[in-house]
Protein backbone atom coordinates (compact mmCIF):
# COMPACT_ATOMS: atom_id res chain seq x y z
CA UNK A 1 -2.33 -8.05 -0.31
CA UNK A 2 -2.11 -10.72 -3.28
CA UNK A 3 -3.14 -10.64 -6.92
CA UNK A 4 -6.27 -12.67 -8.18
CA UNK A 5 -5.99 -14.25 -11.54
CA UNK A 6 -7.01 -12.19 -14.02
CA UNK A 7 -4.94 -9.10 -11.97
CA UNK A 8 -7.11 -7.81 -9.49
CA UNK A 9 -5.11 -6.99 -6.47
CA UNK A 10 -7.12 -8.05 -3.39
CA UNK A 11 -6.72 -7.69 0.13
CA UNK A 12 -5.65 -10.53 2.66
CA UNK A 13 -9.02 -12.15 4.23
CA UNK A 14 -10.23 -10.28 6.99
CA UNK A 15 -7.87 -7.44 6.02
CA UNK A 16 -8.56 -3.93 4.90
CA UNK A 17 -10.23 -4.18 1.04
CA UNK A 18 -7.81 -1.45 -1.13
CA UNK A 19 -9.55 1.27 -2.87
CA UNK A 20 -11.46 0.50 -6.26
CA UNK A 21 -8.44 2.43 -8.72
CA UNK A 22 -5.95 0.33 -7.03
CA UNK A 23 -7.49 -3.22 -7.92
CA UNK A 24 -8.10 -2.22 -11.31
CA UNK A 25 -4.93 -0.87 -12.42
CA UNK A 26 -3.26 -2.98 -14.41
CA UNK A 27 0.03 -4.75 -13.85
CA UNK A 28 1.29 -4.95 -10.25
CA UNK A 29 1.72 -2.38 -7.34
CA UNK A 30 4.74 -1.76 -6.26
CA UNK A 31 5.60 -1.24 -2.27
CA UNK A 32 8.23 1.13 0.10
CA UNK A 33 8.89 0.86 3.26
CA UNK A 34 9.34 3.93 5.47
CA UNK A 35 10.01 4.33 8.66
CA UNK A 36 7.40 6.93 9.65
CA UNK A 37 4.09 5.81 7.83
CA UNK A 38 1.89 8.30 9.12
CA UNK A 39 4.36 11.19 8.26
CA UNK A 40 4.32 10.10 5.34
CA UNK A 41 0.52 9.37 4.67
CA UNK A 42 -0.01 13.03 6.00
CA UNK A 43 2.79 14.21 3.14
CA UNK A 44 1.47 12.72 0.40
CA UNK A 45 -2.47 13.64 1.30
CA UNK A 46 -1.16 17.26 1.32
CA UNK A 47 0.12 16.72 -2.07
CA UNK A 48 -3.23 14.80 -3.33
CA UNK A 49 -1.66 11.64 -4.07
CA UNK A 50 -2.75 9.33 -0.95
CA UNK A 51 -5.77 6.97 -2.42
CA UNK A 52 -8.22 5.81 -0.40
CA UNK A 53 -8.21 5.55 3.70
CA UNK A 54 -4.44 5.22 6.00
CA UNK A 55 -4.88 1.68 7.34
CA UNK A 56 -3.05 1.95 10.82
CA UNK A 57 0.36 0.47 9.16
CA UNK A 58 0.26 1.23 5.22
CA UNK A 59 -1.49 3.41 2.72
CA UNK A 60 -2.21 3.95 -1.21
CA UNK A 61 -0.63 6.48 -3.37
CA UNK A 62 -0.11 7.44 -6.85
CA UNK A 63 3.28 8.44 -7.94
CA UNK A 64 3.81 11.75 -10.83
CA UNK A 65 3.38 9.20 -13.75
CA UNK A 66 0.20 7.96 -12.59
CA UNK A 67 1.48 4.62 -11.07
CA UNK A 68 -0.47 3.47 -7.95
CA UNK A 69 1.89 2.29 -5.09
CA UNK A 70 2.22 0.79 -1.45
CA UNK A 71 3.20 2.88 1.08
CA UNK A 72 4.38 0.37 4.72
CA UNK A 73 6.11 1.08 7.89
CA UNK A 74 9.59 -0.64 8.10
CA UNK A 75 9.20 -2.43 11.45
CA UNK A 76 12.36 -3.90 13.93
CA UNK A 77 10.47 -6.97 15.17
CA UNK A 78 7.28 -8.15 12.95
CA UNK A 79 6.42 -11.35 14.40
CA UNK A 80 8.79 -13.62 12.60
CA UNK A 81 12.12 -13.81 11.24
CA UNK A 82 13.69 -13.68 7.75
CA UNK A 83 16.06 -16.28 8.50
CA UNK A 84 13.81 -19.56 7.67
């Protein structure tokens, strides 16, 4: 994901396109990593927060006050390290 000037939060190209109340919002969203991303897709859909489609390795939610956040799985290896 990455923020367009003027705010609009916009996917990466090629790259799942977040729902319409998410790009809108103002200010930023904020992300969490979890280590079980479905679990907690499936928890949060029960509770009517989840926003828009689970994406295979992060979702949408909104929080109690409204906020919009990023849910993402914690992973061991991604691809690359942290230690450039």
């Amino acid at each position: 994901m990455r923020v367009k000037r003027g705010g609009e939060l916009q996917a990466a190209e090629g790259g799942p396109k977040p729902p319409s109340e998410v790009r809108m919002q103002p200010g930023f969203v904020v992300w969490f990593g979890v280590t079980d991303v479905r679990a907690a897709y499936d928890k949060a859909k029960r509770a009517g927060r989840a926003v828009g489609e689970f994406h295979g390795d992060f979702f949408f939610a909104k929080d109690p006050d409204g906020r919009y956040i990023g849910v993402y799985t914690l992973e061991d290896d991604h691809g690359h390290s942290h230690d450039h």
